[in-house]
C-alpha atoms as a PDB file:
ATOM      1  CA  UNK A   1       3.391 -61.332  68.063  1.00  0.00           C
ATOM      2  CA  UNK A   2       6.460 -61.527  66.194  1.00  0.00           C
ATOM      3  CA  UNK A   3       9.436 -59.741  65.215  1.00  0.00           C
ATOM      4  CA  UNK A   4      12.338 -59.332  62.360  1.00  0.00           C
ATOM      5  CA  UNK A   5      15.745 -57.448  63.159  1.00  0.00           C
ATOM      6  CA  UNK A   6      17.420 -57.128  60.143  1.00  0.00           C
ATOM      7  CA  UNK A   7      21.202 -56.913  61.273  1.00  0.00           C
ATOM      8  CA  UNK A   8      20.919 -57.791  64.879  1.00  0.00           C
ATOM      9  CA  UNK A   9      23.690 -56.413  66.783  1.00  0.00           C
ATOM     10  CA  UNK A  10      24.563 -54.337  69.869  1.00  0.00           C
ATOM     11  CA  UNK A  11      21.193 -51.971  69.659  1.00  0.00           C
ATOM     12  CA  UNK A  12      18.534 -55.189  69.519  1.00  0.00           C
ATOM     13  CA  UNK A  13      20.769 -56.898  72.103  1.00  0.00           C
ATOM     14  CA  UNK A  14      19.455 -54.446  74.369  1.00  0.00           C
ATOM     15  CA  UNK A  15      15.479 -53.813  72.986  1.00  0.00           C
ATOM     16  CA  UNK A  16      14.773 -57.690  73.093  1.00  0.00           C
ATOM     17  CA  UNK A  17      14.683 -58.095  76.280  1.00  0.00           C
ATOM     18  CA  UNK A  18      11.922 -55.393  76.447  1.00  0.00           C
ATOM     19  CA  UNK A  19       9.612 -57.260  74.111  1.00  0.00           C
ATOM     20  CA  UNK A  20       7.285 -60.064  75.487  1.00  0.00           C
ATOM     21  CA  UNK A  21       8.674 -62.818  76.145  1.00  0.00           C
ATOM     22  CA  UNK A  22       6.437 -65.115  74.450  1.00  0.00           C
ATOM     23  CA  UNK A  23       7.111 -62.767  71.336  1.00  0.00           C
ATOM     24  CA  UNK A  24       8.981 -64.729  67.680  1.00  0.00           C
ATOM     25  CA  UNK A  25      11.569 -63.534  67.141  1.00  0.00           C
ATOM     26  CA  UNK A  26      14.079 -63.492  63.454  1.00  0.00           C
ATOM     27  CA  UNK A  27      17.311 -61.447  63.913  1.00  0.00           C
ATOM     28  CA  UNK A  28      19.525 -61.866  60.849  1.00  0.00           C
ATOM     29  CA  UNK A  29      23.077 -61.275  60.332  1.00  0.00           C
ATOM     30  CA  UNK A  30      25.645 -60.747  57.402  1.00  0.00           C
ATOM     31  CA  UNK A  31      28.250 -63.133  57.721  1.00  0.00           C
ATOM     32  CA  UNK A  32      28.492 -64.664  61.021  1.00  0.00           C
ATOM     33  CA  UNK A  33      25.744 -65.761  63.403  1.00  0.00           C
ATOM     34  CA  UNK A  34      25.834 -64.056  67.005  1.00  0.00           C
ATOM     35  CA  UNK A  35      24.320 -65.522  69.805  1.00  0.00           C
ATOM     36  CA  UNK A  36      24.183 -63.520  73.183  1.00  0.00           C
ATOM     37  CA  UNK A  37      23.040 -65.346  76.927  1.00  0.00           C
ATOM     38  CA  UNK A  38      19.457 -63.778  76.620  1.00  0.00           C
ATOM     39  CA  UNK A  39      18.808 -65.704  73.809  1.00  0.00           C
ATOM     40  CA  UNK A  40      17.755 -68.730  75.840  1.00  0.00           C
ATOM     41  CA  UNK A  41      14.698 -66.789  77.427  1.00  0.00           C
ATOM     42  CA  UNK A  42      12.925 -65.742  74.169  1.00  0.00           C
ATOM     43  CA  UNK A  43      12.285 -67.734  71.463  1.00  0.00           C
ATOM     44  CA  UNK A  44      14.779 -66.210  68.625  1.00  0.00           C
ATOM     45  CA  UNK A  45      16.239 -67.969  65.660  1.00  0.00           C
ATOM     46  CA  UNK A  46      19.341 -66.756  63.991  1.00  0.00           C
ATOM     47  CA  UNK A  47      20.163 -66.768  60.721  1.00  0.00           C
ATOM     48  CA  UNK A  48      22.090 -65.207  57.931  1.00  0.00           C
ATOM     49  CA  UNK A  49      20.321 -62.645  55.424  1.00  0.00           C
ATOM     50  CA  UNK A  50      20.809 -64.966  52.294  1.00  0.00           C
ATOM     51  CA  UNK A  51      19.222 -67.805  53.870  1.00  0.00           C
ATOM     52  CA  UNK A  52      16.359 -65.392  54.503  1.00  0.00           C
ATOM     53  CA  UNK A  53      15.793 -64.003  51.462  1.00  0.00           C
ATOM     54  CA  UNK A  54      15.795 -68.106  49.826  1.00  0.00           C
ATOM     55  CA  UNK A  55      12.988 -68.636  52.801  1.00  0.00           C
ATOM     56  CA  UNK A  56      11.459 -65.113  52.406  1.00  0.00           C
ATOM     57  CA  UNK A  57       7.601 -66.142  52.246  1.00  0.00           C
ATOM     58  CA  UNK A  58       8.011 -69.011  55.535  1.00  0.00           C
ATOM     59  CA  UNK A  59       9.443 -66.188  57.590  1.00  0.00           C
ATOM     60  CA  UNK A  60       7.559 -62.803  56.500  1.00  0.00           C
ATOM     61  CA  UNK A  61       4.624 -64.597  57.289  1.00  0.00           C
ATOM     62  CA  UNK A  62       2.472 -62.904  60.390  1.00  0.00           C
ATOM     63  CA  UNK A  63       5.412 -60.684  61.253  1.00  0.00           C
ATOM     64  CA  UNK A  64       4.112 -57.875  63.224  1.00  0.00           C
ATOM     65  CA  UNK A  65       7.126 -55.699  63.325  1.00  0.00           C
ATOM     66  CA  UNK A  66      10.687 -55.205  61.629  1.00  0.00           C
ATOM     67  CA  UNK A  67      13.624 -53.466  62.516  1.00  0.00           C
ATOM     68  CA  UNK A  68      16.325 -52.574  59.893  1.00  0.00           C
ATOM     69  CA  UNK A  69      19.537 -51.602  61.444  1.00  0.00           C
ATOM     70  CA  UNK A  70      21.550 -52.525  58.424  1.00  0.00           C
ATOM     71  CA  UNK A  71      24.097 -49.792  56.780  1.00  0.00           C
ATOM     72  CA  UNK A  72      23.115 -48.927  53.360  1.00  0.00           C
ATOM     73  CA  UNK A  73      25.453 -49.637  50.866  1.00  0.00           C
ATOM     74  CA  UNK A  74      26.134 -47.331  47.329  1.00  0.00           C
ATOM     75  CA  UNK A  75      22.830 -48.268  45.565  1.00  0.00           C
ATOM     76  CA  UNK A  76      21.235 -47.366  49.029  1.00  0.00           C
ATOM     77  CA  UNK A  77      19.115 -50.605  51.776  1.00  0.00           C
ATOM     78  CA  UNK A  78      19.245 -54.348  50.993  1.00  0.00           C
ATOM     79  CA  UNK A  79      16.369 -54.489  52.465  1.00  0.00           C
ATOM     80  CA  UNK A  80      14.767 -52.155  50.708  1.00  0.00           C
ATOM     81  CA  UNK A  81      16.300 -53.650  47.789  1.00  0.00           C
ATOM     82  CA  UNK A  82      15.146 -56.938  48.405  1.00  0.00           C
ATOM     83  CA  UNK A  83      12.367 -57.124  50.453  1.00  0.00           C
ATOM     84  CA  UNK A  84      10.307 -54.039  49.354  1.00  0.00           C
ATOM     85  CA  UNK A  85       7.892 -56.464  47.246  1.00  0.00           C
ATOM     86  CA  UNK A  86       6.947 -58.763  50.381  1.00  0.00           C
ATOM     87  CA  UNK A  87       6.912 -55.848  52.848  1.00  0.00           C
ATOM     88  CA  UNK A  88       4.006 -54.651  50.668  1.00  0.00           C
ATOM     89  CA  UNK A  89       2.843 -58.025  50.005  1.00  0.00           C
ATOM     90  CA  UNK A  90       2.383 -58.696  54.052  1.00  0.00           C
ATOM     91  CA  UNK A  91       1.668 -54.977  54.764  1.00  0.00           C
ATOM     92  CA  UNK A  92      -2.097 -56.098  56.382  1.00  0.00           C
ATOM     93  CA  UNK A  93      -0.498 -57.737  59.412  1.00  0.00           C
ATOM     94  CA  UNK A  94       2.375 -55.392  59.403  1.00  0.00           C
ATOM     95  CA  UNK A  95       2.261 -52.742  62.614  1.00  0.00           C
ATOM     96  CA  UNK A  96       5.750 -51.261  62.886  1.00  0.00           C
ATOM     97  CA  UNK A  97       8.656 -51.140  60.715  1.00  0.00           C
ATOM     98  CA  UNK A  98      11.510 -48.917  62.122  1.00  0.00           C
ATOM     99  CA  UNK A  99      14.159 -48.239  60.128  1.00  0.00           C
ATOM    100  CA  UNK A 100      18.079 -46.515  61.728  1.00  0.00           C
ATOM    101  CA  UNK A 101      19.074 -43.853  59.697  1.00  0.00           C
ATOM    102  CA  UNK A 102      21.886 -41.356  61.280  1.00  0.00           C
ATOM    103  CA  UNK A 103      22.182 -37.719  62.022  1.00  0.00           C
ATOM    104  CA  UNK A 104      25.148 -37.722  59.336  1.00  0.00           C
ATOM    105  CA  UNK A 105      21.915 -36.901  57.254  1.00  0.00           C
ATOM    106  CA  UNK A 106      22.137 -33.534  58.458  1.00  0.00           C
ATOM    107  CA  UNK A 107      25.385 -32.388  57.676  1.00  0.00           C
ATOM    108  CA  UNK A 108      27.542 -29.497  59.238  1.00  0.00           C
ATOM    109  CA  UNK A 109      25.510 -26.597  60.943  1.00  0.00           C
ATOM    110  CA  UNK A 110      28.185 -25.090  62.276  1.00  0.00           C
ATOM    111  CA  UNK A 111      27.527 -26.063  65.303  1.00  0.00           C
ATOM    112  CA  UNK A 112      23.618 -24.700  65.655  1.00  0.00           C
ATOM    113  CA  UNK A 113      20.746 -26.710  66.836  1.00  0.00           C
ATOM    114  CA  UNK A 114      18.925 -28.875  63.920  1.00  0.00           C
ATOM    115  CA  UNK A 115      15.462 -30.687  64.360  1.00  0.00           C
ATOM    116  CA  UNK A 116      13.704 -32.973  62.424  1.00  0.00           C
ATOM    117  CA  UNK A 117      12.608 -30.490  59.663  1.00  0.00           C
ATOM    118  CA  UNK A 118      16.128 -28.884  59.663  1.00  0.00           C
ATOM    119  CA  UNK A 119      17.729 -29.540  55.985  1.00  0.00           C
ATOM    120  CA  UNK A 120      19.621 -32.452  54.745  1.00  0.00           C
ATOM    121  CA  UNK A 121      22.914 -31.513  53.738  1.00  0.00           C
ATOM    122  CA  UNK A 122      25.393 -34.290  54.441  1.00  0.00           C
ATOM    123  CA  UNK A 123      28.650 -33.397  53.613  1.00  0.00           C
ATOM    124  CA  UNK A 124      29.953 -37.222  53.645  1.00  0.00           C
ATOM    125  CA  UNK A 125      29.052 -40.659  51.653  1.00  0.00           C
ATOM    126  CA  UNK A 126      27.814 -42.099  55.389  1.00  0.00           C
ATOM    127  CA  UNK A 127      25.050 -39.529  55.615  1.00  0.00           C
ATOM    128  CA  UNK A 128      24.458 -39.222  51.560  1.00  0.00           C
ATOM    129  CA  UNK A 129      23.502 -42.967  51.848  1.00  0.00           C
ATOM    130  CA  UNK A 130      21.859 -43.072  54.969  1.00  0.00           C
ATOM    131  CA  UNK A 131      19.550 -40.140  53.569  1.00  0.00           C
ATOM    132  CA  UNK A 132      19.116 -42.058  50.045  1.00  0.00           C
ATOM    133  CA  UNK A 133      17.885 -45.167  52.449  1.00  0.00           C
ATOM    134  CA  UNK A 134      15.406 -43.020  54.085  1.00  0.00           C
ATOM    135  CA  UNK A 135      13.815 -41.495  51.135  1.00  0.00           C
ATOM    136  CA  UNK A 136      13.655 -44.868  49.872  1.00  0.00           C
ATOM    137  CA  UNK A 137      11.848 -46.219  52.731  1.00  0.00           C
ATOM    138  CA  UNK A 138       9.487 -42.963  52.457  1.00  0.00           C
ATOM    139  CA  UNK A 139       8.166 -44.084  49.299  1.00  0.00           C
ATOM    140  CA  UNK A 140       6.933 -47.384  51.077  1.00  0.00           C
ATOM    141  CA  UNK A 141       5.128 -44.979  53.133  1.00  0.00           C
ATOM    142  CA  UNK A 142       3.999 -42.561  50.852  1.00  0.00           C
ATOM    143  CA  UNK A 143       2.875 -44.969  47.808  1.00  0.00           C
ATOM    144  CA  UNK A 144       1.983 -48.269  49.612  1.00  0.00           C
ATOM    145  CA  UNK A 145       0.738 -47.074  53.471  1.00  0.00           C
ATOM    146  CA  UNK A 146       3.502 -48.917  55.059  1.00  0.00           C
ATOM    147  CA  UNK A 147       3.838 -47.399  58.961  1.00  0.00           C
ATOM    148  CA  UNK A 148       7.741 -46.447  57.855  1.00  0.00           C
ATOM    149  CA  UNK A 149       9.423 -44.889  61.126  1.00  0.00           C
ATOM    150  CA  UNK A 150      13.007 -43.394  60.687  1.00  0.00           C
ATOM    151  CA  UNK A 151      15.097 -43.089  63.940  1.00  0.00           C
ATOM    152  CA  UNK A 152      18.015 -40.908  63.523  1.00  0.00           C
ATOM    153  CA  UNK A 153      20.863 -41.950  65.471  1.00  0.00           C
ATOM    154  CA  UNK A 154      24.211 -39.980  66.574  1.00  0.00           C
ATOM    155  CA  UNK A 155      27.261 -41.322  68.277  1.00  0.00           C
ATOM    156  CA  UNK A 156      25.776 -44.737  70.299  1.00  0.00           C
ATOM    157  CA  UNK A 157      27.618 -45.748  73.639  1.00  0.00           C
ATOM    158  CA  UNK A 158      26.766 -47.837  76.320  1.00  0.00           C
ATOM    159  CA  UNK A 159      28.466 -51.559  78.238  1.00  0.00           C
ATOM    160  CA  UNK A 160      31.540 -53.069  76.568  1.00  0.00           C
ATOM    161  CA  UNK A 161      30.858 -50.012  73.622  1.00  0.00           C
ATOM    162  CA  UNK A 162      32.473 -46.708  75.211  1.00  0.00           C
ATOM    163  CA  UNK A 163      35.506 -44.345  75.307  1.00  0.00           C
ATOM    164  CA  UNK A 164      36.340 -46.255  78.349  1.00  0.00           C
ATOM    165  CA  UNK A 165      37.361 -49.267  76.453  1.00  0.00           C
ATOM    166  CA  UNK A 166      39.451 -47.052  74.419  1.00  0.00           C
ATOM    167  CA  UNK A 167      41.248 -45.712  77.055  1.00  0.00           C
ATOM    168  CA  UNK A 168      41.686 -48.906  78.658  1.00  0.00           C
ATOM    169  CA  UNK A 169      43.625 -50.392  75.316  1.00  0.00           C
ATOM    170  CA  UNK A 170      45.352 -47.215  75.031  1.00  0.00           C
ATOM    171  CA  UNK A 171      43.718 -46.411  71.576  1.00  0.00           C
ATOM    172  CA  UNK A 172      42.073 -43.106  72.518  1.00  0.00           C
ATOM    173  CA  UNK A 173      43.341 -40.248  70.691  1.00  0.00           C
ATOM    174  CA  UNK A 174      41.707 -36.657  71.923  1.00  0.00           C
ATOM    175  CA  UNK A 175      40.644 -34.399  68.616  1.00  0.00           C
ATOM    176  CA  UNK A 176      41.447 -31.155  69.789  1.00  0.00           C
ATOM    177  CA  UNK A 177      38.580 -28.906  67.839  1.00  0.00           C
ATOM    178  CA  UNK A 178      37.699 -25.428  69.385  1.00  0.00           C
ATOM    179  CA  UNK A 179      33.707 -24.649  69.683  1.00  0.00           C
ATOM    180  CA  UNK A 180      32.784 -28.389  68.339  1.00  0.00           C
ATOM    181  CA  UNK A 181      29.889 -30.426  68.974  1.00  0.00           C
ATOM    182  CA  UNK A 182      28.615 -33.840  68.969  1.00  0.00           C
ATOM    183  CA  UNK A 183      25.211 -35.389  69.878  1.00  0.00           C
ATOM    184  CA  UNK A 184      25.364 -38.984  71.596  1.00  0.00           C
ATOM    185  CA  UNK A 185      23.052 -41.747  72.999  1.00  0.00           C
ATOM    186  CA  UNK A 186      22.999 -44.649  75.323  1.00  0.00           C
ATOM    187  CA  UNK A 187      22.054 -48.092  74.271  1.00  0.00           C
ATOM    188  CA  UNK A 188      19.512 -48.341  76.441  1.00  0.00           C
ATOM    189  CA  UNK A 189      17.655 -45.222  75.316  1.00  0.00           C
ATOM    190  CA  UNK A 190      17.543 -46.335  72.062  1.00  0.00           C
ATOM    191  CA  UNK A 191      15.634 -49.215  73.651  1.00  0.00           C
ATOM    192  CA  UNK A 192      13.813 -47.438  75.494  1.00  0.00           C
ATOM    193  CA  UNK A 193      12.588 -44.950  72.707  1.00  0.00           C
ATOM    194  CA  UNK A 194      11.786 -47.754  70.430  1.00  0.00           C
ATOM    195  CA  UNK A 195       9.444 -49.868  72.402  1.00  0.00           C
ATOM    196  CA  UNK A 196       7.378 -46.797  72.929  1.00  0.00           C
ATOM    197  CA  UNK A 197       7.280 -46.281  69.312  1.00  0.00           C
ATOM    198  CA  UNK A 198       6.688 -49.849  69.145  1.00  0.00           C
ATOM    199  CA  UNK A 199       2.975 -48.621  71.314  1.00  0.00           C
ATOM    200  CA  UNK A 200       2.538 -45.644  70.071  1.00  0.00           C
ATOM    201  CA  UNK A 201       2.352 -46.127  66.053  1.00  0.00           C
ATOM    202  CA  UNK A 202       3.172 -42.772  64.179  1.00  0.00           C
ATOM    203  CA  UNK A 203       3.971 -44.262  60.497  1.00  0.00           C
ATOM    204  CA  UNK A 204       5.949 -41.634  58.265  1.00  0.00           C
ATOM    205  CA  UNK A 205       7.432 -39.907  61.379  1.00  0.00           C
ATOM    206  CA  UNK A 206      10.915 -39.063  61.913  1.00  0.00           C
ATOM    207  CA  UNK A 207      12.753 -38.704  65.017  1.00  0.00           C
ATOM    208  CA  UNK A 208      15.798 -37.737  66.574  1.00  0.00           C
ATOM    209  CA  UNK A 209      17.124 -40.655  69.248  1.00  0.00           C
ATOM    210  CA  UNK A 210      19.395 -38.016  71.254  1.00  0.00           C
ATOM    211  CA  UNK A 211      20.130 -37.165  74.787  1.00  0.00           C
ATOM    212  CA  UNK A 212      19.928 -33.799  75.882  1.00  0.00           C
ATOM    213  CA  UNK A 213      23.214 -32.337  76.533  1.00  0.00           C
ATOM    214  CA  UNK A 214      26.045 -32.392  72.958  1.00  0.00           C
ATOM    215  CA  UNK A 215      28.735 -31.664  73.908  1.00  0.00           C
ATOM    216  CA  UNK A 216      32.694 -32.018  72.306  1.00  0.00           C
ATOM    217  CA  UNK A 217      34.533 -35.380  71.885  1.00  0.00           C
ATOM    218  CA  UNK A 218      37.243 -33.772  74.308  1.00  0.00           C
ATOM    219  CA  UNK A 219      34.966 -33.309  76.860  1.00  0.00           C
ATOM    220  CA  UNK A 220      33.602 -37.361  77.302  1.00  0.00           C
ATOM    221  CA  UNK A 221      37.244 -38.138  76.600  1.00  0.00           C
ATOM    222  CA  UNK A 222      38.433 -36.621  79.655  1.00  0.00           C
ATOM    223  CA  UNK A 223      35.846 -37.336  82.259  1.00  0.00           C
ATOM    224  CA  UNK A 224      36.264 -40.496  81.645  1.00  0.00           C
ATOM    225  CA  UNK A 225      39.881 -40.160  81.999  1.00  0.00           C
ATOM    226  CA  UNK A 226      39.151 -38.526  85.259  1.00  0.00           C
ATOM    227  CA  UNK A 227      37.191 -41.657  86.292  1.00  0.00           C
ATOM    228  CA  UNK A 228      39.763 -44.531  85.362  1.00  0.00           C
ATOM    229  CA  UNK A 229      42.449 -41.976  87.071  1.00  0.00           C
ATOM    230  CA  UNK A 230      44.370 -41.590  83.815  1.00  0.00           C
ATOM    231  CA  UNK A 231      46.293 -38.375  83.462  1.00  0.00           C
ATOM    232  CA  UNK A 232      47.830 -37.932  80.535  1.00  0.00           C
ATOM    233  CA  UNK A 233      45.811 -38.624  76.704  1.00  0.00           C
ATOM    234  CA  UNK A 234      47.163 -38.718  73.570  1.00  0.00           C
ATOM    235  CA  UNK A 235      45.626 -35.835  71.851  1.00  0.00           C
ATOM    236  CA  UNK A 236      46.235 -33.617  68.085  1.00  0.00           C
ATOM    237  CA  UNK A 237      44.739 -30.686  66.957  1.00  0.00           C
ATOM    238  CA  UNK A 238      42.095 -30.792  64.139  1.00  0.00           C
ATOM    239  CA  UNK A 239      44.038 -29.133  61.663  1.00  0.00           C
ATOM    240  CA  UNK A 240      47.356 -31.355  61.884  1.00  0.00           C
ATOM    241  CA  UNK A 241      48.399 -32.606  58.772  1.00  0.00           C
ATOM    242  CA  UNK A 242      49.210 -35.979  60.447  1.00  0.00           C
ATOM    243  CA  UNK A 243      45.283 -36.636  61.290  1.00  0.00           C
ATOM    244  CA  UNK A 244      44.391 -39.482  58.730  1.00  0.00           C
ATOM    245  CA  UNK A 245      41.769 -38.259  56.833  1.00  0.00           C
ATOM    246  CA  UNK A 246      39.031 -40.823  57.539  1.00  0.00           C
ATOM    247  CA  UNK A 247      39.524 -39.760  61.582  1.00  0.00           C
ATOM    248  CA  UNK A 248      39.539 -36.269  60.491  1.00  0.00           C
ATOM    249  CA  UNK A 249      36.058 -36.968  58.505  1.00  0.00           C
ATOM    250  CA  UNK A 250      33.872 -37.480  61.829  1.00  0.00           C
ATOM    251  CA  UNK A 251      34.639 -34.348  62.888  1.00  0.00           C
ATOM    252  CA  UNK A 252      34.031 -32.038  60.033  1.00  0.00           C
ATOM    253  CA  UNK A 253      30.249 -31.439  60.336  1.00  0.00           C
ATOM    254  CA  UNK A 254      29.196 -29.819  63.671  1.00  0.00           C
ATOM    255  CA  UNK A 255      26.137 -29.307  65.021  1.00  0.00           C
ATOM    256  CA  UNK A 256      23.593 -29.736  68.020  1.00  0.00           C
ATOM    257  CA  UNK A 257      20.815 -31.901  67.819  1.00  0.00           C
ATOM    258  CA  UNK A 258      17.284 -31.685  69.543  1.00  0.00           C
ATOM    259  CA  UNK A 259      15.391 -34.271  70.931  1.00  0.00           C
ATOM    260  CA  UNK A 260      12.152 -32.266  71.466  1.00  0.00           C
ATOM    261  CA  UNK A 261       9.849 -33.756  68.732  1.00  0.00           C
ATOM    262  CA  UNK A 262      10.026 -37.888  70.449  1.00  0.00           C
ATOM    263  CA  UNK A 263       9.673 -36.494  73.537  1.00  0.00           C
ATOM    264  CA  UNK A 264       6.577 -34.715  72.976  1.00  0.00           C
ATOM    265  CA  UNK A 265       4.550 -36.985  70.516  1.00  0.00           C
ATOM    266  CA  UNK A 266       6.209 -40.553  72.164  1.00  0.00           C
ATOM    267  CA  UNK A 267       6.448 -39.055  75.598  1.00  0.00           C
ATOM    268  CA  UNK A 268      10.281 -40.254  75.595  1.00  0.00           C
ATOM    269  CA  UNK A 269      12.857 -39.196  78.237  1.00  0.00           C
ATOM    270  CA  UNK A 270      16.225 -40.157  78.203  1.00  0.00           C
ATOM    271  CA  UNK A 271      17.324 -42.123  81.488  1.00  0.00           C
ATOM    272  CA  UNK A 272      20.648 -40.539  80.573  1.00  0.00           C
ATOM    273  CA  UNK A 273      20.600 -37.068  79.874  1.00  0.00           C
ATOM    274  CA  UNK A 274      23.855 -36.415  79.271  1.00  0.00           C
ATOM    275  CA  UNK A 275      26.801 -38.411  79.055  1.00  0.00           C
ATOM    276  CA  UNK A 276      28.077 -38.154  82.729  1.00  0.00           C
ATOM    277  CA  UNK A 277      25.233 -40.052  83.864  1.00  0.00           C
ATOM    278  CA  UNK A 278      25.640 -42.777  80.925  1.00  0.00           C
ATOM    279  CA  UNK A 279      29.641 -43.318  81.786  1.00  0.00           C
ATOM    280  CA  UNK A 280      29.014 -43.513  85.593  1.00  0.00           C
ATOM    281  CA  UNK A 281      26.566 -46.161  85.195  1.00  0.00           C
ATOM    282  CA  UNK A 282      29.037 -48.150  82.913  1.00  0.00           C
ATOM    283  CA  UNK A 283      31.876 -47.123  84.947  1.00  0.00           C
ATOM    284  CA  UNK A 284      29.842 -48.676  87.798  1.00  0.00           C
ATOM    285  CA  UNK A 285      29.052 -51.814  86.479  1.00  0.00           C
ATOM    286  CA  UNK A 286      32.738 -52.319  84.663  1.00  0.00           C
ATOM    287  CA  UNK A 287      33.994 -51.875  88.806  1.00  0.00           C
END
C-alpha cells in the first residue's frame, strides 16, 4: 500500500500514524524538509516538490492514495498543474485521492447554516482559489474517473496549534463582532474523518470536516482564558478603524456549517464536538 502527501504538515502529522504501518509513504514539502519523531516507525521519505516532479514516474508508481493539502496559488493547484497528466496516467492503481479545500468557498451567509450543496460565494481571494482548485480537481473526476474527494476545512486547532499558544505569547487579540460565527475542527478529527474515507471510497463527493457546535471567536478566546486563569484580553470591536484589514478579512463572512452529510454516508463522529472538549484535552496534555 502506499501513500503521497503533497505538503505534509501539521494535518498528516496526525493521519500517519493511523495508516498501516508497513504502508510507503512520500510526504513532500515546499522549501524545507520536516521530519517529526514518528517518522522512525513508518517507512516515509521526505522530499521537496521539485525533486518530485524531476522523479515523477519512480515515485507515482503503485501509489494507492494521495493527499493534497497544498494552498492553491492565483492560476489555482500545483498539483493539479503539474501532476494532472500522471494522476491519469496511474489512475488503474489509484484508490483515493483527497484533496483540502476550505469553507472560505462558501462565503458570508450571514450567519445561517450552509451544507454541501449550499452556494459558493466567497467573498475573498482564499476561498475564490480554493473553489477554482476544486472545480479543477472535479474535472479529473468528471472527464477521467479519478475517485476526487474534496474535504472542506474551517478553522483547524489542536496540540502546539491553538488560541492557547496565543494567549500564552500574549498575541491574542479578541474581535469583538455581535451575532458572529465560526465553524472549527480538531486535528485529530480530520484524521479521523479521513481514514474512514480512506475505507469507504465515495469519488466525486464533497464533505464538510466540522464539529458540531460554531460558535464566535470571542467565545474559544475566553474559555480558554478562563482555563490558563488569565483575566484580562486584549480585545477591539469589528468596526474600529485601527483593525488591519487582513485581521479584519477573517471575520467578514459568517456563517454555520453542518457536518450532517460525512456523518451519515462515512459514519463520522467527531471525538470533539465542540471546542470545550478539544481545549480541555490540549489544556490537559500542555499541564
Amino acid at each position: 500500500m502506499k501513500f503521497i502527501f503533497f505538503g505534509a504538515g501539521y494535518c498528516s502529522k496526525f493521519l500517519i500514524p493511523l495508516l498501516p504501518k508497513k504502508a510507503e509513504i512520500i510526504c513532500t514539502h515546499n522549501k524545507q524538509i520536516k521530519k517529526y519523531a514518528n517518522d522512525k516507525k513508518h517507512n516515509i521519505k521526505r522530499i521537496l516538490f521539485d525533486d518530485f516532479l524531476k522523479n515523477r514516474d519512480f515515485f507515482f508508481k503503485g501509489t494507492n492514495f494521495i493527499l493534497n493539502s497544498i494552498p492553491p496559488n492565483p492560476n489555482g493547484d500545483i498539483v493539479f498543474q503539474n501532476l494532472s497528466d500522471d494522476i491519469i496516467k496511474n489512475k488503474d492503481e489509484l484508490t483515493w485521492l483527497g484533496y483540502f479545500s476550505s469553507t472560505s468557498v462558501y462565503g458570508d451567509h450571514k450567519g445561517k447554516w450552509v451544507d454541501e450543496e449550499s452556494p459558493l460565494k466567497p467573498s475573498n481571494l482564499r476561498g475564490k482559489l480554493r473553489k477554482k482548485a476544486e472545480e479543477q480537481f472535479l474535472t479529473l473526476f468528471n472527464m477521467n474517473e479519478i475517485p476526487i474527494h474534496i474535504f472542506r476545512l474551517p478553522g483547524i486547532y489542536g496540540p502546539n496549534r491553538s488560541v492557547f499558544d496565543r494567549l500564552r505569547g500574549q498575541k491574542c487579540l479578541e474581535i469583538i463582532k455581535k451575532n458572529h460565527f465560526f465553524s472549527r475542527i480538531h486535528v485529530e478529527d480530520i484524521a479521523s474523518a479521513l481514514k474512514k474515507s480512506m475505507k469507504k471510497i465515495t469519488p466525486g463527493e464533497i464533505f464538510n470536516i466540522t464539529d458540531d457546535m460554531p460558535c464566535s471567536s470571542s467565545e474559544v478566546i475566553r474559555y480558554a482564558a478562563k482555563l490558563l486563569g488569565i483575566n484580562k484580553i486584549n480585545s477591539i470591536n469589528y468596526n474600529d478603524p485601527e483593525l488591519p484589514e487582513k485581521v479584519r478579512s477573517f471575520y467578514n463572512d459568517n456563517k454555520k456549517v453542518k457536518n450532517k452529510k460525512i456523518k451519515k454516508i462515512l459514519e463520522w463522529t467527531p471525538k470533539f464536538r465542540d471546542y470545550k472538549l478539544g481545549l480541555n484535552k490540549i489544556f490537559q496534555l500542555s499541564e
